[in-house]
N, C-alpha and C. Protein backbone atom coordinates (compact mmCIF):
# COMPACT_ATOMS: atom_id res chain seq x y z
N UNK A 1 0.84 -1.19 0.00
CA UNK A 1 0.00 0.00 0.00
C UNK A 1 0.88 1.24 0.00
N UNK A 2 0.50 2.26 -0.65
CA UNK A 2 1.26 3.56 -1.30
C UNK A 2 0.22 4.49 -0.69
N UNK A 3 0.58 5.60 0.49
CA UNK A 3 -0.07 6.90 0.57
C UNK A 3 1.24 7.99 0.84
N UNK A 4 0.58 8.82 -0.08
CA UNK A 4 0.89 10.52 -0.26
C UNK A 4 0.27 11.24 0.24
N UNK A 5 0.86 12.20 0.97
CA UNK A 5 -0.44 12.99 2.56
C UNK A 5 0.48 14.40 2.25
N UNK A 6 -0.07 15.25 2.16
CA UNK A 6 0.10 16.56 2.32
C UNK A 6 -0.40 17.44 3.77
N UNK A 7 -1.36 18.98 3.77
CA UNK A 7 -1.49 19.44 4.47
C UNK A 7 -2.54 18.91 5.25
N UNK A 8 -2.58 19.41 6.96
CA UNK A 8 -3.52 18.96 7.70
C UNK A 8 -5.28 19.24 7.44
N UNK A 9 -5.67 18.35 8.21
CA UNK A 9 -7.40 18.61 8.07
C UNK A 9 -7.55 19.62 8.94
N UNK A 10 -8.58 20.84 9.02
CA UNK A 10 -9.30 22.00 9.90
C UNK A 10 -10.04 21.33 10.95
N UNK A 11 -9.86 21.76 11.94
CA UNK A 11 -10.68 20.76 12.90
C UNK A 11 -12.15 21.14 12.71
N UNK A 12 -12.84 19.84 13.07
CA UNK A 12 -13.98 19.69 12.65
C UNK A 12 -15.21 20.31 13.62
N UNK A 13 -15.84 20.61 13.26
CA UNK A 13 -17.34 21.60 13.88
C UNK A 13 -18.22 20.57 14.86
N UNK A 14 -18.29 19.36 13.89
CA UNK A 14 -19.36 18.17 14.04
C UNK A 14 -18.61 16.76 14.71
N UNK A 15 -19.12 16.40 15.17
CA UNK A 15 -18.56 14.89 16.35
C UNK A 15 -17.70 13.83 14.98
N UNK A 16 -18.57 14.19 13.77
CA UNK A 16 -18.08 13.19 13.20
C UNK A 16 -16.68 13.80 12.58
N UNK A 17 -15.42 12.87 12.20
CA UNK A 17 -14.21 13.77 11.92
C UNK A 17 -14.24 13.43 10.39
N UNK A 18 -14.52 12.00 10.11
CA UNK A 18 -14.24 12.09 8.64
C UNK A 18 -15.82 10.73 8.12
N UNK A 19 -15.67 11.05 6.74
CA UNK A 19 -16.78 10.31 6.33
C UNK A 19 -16.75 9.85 5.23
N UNK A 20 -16.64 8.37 4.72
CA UNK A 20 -16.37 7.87 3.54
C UNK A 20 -17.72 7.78 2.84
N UNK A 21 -17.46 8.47 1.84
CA UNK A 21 -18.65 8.53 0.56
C UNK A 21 -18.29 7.86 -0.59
N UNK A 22 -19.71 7.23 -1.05
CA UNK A 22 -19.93 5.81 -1.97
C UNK A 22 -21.08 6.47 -2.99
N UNK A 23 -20.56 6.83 -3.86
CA UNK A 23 -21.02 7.47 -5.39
C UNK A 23 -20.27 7.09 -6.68
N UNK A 24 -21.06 7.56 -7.56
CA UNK A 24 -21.29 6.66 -9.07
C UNK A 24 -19.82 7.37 -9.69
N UNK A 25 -18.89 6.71 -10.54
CA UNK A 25 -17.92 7.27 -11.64
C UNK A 25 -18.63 7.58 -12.64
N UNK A 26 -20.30 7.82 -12.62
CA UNK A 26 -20.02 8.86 -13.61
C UNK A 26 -21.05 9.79 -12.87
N UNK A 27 -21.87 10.54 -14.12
CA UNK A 27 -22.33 11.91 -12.82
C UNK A 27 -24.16 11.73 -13.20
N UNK A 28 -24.38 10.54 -13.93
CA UNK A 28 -25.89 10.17 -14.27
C UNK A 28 -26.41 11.06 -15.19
N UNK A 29 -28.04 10.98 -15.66
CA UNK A 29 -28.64 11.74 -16.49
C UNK A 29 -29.46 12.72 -15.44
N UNK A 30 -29.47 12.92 -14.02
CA UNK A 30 -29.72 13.60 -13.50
C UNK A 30 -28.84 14.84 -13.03
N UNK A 31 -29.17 16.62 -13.82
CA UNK A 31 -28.40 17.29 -13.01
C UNK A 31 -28.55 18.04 -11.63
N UNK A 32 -29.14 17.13 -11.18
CA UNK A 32 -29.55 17.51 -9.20
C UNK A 32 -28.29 16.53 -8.57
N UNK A 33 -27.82 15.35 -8.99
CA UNK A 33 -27.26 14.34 -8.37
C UNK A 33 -25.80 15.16 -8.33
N UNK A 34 -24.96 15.78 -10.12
CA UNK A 34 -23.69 16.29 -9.66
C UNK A 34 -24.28 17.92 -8.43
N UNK A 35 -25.03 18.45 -8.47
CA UNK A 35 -25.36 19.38 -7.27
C UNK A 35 -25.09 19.07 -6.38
N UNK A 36 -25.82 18.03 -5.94
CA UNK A 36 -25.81 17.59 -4.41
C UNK A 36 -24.81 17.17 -4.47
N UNK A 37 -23.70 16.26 -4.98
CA UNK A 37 -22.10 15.90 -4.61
C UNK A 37 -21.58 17.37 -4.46
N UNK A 38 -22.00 18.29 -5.25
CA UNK A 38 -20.97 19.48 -5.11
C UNK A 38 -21.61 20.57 -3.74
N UNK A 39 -23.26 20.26 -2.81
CA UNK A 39 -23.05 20.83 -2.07
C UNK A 39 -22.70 19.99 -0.37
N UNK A 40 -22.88 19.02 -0.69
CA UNK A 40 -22.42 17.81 0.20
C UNK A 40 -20.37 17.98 0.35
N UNK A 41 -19.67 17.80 -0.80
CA UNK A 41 -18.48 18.60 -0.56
C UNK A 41 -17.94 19.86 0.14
N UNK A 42 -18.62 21.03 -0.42
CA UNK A 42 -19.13 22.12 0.78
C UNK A 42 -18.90 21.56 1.58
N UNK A 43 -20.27 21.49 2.22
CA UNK A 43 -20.95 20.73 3.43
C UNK A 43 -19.56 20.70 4.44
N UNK A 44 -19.00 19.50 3.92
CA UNK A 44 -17.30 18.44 4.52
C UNK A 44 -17.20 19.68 5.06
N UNK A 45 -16.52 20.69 3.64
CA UNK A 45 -15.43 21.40 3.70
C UNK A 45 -15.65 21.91 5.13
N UNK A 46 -16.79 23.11 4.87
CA UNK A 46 -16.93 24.21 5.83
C UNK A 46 -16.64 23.52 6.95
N UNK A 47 -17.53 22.32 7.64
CA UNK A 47 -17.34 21.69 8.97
C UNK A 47 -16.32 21.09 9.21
N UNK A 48 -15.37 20.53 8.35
CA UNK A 48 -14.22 20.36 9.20
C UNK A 48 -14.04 19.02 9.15
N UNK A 49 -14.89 18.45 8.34
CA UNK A 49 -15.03 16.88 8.30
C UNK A 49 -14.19 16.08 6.90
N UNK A 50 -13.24 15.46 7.57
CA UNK A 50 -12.42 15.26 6.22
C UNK A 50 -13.27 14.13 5.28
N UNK A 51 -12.66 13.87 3.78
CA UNK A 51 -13.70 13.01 3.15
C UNK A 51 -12.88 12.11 2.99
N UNK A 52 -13.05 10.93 2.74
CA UNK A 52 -12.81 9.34 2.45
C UNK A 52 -13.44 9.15 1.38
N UNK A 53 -12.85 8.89 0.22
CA UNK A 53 -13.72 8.59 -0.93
C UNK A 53 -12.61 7.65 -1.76
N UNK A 54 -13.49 6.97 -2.94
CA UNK A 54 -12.54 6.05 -3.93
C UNK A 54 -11.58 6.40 -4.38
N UNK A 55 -11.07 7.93 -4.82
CA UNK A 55 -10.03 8.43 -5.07
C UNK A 55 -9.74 8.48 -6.94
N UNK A 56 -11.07 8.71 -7.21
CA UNK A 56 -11.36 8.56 -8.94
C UNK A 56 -11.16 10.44 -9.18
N UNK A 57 -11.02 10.80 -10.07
CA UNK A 57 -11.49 12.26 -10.65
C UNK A 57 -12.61 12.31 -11.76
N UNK A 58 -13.38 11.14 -11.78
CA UNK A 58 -14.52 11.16 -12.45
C UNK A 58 -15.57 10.76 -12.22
N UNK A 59 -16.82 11.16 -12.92
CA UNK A 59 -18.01 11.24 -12.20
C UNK A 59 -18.56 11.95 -10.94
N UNK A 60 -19.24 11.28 -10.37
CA UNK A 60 -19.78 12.25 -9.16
C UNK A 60 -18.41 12.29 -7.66
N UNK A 61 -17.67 10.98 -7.94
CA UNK A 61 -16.64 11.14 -7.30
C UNK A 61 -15.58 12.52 -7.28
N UNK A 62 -15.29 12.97 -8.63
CA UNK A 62 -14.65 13.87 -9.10
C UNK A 62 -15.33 14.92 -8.49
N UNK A 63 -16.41 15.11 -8.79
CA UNK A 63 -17.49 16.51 -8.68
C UNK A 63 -17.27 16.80 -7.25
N UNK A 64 -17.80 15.88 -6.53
CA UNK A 64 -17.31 15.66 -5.06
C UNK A 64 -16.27 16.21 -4.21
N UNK A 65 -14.61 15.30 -4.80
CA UNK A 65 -13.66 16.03 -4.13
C UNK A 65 -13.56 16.94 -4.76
N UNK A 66 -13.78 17.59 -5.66
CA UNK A 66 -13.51 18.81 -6.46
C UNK A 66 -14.05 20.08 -5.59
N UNK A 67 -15.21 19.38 -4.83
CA UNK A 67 -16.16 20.94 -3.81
C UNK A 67 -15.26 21.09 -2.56
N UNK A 68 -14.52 19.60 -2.16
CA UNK A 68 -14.07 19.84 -1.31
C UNK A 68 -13.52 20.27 -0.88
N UNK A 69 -11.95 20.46 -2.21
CA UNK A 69 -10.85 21.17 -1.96
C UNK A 69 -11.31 22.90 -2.50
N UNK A 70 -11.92 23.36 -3.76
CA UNK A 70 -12.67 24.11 -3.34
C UNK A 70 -12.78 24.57 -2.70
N UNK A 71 -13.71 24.49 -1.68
CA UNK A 71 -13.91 25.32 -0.33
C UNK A 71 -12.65 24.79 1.07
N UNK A 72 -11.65 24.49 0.73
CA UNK A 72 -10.68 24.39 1.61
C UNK A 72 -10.84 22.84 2.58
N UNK A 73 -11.07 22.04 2.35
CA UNK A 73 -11.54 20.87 2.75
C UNK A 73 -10.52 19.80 2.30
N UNK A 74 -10.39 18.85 3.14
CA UNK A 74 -9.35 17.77 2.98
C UNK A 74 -10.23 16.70 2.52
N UNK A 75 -9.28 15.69 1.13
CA UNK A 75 -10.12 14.69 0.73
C UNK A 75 -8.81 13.74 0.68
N UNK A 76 -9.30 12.80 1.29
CA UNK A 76 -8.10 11.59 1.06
C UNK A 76 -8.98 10.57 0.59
N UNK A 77 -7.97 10.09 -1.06
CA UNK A 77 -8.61 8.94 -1.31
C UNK A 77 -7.71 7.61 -1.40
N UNK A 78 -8.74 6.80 -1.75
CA UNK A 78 -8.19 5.35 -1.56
C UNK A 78 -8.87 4.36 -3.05
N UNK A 79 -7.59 3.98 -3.71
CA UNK A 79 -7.47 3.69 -4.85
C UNK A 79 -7.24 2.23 -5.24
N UNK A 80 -7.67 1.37 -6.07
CA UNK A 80 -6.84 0.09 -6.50
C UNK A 80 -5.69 0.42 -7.68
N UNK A 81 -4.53 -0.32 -7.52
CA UNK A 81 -3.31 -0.03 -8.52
C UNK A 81 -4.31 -0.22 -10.17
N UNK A 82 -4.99 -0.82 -9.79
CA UNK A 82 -5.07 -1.19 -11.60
C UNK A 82 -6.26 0.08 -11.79
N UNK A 83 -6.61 0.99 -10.82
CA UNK A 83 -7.46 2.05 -11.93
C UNK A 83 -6.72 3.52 -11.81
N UNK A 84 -5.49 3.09 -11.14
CA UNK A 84 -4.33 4.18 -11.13
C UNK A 84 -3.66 3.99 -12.39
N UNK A 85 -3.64 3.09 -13.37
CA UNK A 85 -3.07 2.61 -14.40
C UNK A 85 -3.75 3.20 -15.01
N UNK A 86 -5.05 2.79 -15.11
CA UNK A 86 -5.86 3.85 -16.43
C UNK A 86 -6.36 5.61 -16.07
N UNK A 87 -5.24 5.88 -15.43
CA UNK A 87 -5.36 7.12 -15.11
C UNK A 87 -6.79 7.90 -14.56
N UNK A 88 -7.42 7.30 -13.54
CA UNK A 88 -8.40 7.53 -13.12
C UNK A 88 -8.43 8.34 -11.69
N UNK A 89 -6.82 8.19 -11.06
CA UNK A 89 -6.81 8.94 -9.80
C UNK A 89 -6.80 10.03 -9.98
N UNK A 90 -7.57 11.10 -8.92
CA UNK A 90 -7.87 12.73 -9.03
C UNK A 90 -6.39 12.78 -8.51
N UNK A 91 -5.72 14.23 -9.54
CA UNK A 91 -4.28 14.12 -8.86
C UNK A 91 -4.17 16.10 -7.95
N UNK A 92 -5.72 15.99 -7.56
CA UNK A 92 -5.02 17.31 -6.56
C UNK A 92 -5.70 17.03 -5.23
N UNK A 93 -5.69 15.67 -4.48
CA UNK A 93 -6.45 15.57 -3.58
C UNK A 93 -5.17 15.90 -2.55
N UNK A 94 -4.90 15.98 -1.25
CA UNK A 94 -3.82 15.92 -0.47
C UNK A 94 -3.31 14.45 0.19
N UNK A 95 -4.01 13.52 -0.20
CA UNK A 95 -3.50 12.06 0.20
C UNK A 95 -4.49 11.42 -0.56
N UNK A 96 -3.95 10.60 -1.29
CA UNK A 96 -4.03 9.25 -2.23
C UNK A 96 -3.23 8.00 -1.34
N UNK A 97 -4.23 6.94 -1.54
CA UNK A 97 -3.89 5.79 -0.64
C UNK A 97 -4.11 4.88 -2.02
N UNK A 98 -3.02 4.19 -2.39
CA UNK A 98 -2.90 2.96 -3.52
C UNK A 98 -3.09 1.60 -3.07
N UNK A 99 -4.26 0.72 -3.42
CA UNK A 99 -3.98 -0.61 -2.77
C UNK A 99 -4.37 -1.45 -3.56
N UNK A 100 -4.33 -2.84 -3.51
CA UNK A 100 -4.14 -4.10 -4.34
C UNK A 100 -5.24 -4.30 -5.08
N UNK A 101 -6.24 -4.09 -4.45
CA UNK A 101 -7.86 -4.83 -4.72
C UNK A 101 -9.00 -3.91 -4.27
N UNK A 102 -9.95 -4.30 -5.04
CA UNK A 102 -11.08 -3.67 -4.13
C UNK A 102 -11.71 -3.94 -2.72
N UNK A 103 -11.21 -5.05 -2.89
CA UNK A 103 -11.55 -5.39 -1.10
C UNK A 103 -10.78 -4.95 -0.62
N UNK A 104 -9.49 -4.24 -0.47
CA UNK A 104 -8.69 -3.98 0.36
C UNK A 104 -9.00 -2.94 0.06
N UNK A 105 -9.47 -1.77 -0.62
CA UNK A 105 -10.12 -0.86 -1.02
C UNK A 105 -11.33 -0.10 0.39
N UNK A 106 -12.04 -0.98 0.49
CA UNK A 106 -13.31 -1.15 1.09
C UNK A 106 -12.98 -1.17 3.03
N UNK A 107 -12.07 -1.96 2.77
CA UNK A 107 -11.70 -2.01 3.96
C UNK A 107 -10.46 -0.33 5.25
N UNK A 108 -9.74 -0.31 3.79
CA UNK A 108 -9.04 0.85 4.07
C UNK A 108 -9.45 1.88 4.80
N UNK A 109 -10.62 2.14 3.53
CA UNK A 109 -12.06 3.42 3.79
C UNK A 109 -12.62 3.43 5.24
N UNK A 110 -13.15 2.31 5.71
CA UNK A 110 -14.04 2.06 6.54
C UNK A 110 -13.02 2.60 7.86
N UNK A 111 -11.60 2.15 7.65
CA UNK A 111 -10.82 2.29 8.64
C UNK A 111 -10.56 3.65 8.85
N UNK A 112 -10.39 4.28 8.13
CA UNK A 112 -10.07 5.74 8.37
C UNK A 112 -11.18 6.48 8.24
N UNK A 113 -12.71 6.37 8.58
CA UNK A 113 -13.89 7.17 8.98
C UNK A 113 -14.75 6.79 9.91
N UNK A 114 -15.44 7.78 10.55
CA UNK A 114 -16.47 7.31 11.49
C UNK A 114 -18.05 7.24 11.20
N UNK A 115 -18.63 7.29 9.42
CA UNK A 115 -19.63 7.39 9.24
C UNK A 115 -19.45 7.43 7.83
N UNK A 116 -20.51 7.04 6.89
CA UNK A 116 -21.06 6.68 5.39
C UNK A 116 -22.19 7.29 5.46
N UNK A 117 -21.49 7.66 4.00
CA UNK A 117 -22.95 8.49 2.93
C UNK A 117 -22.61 7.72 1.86
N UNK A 118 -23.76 7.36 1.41
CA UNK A 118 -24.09 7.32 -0.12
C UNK A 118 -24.59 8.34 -0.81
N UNK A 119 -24.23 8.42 -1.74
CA UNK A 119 -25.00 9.45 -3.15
C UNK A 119 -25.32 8.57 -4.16
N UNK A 120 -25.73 9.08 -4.82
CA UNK A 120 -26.19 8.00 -6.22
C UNK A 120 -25.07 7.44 -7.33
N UNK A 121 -25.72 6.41 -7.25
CA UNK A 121 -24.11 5.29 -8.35
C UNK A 121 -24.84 4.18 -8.33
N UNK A 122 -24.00 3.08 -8.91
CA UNK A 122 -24.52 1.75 -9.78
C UNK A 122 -24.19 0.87 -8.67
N UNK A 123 -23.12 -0.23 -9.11
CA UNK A 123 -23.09 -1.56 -8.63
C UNK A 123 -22.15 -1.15 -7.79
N UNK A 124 -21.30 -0.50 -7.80
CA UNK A 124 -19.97 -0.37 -6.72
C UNK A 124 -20.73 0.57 -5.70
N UNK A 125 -21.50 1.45 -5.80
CA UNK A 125 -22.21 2.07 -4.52
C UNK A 125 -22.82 0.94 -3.61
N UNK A 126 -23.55 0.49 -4.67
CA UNK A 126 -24.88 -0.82 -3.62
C UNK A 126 -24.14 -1.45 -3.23
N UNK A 127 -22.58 -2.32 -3.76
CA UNK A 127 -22.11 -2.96 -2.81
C UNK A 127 -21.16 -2.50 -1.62
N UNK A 128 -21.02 -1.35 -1.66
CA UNK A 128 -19.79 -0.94 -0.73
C UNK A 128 -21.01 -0.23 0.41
N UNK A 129 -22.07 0.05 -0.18
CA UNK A 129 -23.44 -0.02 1.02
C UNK A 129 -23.72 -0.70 1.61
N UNK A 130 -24.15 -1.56 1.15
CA UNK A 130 -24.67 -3.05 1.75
C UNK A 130 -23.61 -3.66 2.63
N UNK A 131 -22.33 -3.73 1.97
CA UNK A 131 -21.31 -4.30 3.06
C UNK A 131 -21.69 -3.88 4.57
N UNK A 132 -21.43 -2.21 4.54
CA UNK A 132 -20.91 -1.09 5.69
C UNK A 132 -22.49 -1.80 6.52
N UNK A 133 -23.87 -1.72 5.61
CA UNK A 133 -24.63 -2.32 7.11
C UNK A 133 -24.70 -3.42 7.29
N UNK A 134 -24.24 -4.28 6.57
CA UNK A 134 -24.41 -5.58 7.23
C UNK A 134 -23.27 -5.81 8.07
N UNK A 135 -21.74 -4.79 8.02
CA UNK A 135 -21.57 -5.16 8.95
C UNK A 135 -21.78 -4.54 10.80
N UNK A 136 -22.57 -3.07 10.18
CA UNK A 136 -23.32 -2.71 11.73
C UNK A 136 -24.78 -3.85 11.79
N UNK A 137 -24.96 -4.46 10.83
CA UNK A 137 -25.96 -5.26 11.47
C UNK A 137 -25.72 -6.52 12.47
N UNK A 138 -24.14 -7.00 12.20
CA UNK A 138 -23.59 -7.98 12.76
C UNK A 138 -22.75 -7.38 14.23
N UNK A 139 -22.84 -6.25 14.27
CA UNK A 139 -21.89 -5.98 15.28
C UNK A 139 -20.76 -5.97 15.46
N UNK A 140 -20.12 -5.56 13.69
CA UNK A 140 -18.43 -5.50 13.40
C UNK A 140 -18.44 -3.76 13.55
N UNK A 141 -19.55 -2.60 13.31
CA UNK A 141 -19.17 -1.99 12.93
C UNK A 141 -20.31 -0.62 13.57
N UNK A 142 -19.87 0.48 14.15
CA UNK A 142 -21.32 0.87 15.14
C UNK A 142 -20.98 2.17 14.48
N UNK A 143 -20.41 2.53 13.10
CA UNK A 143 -20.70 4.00 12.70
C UNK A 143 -22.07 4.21 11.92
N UNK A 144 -22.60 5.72 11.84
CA UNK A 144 -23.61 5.84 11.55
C UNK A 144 -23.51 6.06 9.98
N UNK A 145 -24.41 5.21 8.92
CA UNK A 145 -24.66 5.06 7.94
C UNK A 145 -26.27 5.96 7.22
N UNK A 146 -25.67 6.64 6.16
CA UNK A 146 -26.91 7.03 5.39
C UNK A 146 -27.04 7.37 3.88
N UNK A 147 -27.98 8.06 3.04
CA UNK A 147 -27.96 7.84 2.39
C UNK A 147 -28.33 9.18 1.64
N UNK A 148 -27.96 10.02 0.64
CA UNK A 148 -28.76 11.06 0.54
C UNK A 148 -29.55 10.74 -0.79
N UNK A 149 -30.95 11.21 -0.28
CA UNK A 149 -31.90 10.58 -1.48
C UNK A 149 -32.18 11.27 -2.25
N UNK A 150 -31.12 11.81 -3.89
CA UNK A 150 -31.64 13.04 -4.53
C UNK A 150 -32.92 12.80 -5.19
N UNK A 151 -33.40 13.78 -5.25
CA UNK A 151 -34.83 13.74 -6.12
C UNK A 151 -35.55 12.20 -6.02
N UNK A 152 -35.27 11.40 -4.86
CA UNK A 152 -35.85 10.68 -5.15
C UNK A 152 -35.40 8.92 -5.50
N UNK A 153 -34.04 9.43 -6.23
CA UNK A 153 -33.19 8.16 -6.40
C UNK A 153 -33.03 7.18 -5.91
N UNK A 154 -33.16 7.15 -4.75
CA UNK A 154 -33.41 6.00 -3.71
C UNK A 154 -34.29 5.14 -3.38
N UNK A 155 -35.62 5.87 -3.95
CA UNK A 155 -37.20 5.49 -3.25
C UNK A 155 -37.03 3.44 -3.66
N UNK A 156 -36.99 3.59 -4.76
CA UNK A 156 -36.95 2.17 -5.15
C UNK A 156 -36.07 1.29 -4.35
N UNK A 157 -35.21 1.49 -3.75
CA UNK A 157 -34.15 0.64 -3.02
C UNK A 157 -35.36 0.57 -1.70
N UNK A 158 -35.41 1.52 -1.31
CA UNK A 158 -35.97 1.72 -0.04
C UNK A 158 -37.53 1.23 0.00
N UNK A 159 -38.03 1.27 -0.63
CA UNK A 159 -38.95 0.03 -1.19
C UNK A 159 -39.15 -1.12 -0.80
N UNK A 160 -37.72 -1.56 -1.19
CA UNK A 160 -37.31 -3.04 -1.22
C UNK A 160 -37.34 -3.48 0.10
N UNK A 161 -36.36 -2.52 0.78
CA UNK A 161 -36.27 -3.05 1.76
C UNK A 161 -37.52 -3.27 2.89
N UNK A 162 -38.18 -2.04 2.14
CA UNK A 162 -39.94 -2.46 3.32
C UNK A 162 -40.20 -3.48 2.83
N UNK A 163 -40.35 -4.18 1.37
CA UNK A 163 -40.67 -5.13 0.94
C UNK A 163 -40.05 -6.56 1.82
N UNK A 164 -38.72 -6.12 2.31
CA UNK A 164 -37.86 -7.39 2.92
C UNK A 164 -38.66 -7.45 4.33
N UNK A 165 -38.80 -6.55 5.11
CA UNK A 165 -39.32 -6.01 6.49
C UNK A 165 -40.80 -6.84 5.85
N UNK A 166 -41.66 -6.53 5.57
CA UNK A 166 -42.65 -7.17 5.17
C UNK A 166 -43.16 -8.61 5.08
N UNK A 167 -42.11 -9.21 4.18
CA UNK A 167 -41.36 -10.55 4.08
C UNK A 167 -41.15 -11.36 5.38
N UNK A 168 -40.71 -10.59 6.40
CA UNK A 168 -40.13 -10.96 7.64
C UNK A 168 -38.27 -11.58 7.37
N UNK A 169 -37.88 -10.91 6.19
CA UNK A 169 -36.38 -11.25 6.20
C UNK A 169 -35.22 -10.26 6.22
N UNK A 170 -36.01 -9.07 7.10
CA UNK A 170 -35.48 -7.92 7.86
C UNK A 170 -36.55 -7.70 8.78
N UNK A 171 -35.87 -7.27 10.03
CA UNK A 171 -35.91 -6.92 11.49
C UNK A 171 -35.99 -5.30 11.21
N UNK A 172 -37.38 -4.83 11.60
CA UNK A 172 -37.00 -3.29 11.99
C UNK A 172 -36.06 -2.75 12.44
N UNK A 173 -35.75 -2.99 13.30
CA UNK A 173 -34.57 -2.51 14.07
C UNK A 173 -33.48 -2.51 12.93
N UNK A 174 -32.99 -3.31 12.35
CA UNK A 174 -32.22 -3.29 11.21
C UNK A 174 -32.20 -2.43 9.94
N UNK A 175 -34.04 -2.01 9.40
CA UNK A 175 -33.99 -1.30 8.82
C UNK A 175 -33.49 -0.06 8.98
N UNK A 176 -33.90 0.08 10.29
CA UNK A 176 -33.53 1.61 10.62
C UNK A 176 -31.94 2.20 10.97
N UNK A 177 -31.45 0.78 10.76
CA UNK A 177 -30.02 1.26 10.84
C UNK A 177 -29.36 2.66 10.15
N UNK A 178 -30.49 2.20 8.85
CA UNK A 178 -30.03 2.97 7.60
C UNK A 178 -30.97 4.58 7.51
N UNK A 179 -30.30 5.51 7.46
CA UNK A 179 -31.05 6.94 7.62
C UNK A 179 -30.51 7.67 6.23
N UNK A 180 -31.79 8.64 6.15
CA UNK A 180 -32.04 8.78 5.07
C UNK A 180 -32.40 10.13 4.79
N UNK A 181 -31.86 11.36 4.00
CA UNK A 181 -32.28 12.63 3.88
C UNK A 181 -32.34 12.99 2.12
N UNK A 182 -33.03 14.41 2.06
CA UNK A 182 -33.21 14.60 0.47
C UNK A 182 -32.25 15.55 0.43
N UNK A 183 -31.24 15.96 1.84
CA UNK A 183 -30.37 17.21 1.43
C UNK A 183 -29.17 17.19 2.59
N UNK A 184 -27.90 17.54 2.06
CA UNK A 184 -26.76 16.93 3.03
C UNK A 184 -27.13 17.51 4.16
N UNK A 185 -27.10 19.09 4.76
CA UNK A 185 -27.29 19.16 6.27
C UNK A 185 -28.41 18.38 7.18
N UNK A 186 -29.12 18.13 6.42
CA UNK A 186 -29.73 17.12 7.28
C UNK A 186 -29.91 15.85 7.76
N UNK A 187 -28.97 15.25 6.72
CA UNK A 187 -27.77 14.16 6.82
C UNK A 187 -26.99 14.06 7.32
N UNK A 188 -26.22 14.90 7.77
CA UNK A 188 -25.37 15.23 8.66
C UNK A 188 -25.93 15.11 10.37
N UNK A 189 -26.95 16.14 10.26
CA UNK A 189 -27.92 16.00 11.48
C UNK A 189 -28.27 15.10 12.19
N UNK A 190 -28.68 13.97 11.05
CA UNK A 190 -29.14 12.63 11.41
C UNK A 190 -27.51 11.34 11.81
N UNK A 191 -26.83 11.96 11.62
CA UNK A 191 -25.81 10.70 11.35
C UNK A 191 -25.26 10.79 12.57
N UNK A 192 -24.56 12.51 12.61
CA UNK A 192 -24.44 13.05 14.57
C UNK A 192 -25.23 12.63 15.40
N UNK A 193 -26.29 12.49 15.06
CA UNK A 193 -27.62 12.04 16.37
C UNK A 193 -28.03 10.13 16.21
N UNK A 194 -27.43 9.43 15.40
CA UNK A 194 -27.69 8.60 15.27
C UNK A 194 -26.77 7.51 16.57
N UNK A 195 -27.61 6.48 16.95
CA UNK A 195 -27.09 5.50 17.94
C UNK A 195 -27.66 4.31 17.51
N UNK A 196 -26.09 3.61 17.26
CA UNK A 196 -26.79 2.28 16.23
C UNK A 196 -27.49 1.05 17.16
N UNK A 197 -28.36 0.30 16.58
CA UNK A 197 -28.70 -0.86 17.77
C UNK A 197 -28.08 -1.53 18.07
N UNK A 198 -28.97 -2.83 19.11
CA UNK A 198 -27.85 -4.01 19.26
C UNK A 198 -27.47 -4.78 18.14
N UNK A 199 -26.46 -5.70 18.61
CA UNK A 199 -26.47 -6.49 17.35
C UNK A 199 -27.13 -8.38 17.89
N UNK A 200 -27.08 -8.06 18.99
CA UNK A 200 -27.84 -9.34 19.87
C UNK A 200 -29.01 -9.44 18.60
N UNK A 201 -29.76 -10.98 18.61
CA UNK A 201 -31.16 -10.96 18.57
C UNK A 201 -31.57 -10.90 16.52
N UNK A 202 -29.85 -10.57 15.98
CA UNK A 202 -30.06 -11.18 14.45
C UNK A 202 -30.57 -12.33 13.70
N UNK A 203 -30.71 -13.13 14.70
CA UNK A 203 -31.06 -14.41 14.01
C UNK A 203 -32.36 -15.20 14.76
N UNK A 204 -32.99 -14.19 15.85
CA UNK A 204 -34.39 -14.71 16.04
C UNK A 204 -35.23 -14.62 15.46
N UNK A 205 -36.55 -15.14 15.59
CA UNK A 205 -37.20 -15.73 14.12
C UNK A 205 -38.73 -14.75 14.57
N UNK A 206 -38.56 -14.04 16.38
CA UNK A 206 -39.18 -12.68 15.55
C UNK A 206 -38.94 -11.44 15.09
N UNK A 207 -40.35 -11.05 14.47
CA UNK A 207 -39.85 -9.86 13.92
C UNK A 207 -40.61 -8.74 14.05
């Protein structure tokens, strides 16, 4: 593993210090989604909250650290060697972290933040989502997880999951792990105030 670290982070406003965000490489057919990466970057900046992200310069990733540094905000990302090859790393972040795989990718991230946002993206969002709660659902992992729902983007996921709750092959308590806003400060709001459950009681058969 390869990291390059430059100047320090501003101390932070909000309990939380840093926050790894899980968004799409590219920027979608929606232009509310690159917005919200670019006022969610803000957001970081002003408070003091450093960002954790994939460490791409494209798509909503790009748009992203781009607000961050922008408004004076620290973004450290975390990269696999083979999409540093196809020249995909943003090269004005202040620390780039190079590593083998995407799982070691995933894991890096998680280590150096105390809370997840999603924004909107494809298959590498949903899975680097889904990981982070299943593993606060198991009791590997008690940071607060959410999701920002632009215009809507989300409704269908979130759906599902009432659909699973419904089913009886999610536990309320589980659903609610996951919090949910249409605009970053209030995402923020919710993530500071959030206290995750137990993890006792995953595998009883009520629900």
């Amino acid at each position: 593993m390869k990291t390059t670290e430059t100047t320090a982070n501003p101390a932070p406003s909000s309990p939380i210090q840093a926050i790894q965000v899980f968004c799409g490489a590219r920027v979608g057919a929606d232009p509310a989604f690159a917005q919200a990466a670019k006022a969610l970057g803000e957001l970081l900046a002003k408070q003091g909250i450093r960002l954790v992200f994939g460490g791409g310069h494209v798509g909503l990733m790009g748009v992203l650290a781009d607000a961050v540094l922008e408004h004076g905000g620290y973004a450290v990302g975390v990269i696999p060697d083979f999409l540093v090859a196809r020249e995909l790393g943003h090269p004005g972040i202040q620390e780039m972290i190079v590593v083998k795989s995407m799982h070691e990718r995933k894991l890096e991230m998680a280590a150096r933040s105390d809370a997840t946002i999603a924004l909107p993206g494809g298959f590498g969002t949903m899975d680097e989502l889904f990981e982070v709660l299943t593993m606060i659902q198991l009791g590997q992992s008690t940071q607060p997880i959410g999701i920002l729902n632009v215009n809507g983007f989300y409704d269908p996921l979130l759906a599902q999951l009432q659909h699973m709750r419904q089913e009886g092959l999610l536990k309320e308590i589980h659903r609610q792990l996951l919090v949910t806003a249409p605009e970053a400060p209030e995402l923020i709001r919710q993530l500071n105030a959030f206290s995750p459950a137990p993890a006792e009681g995953k595998w009883d058969i009520t629900f």
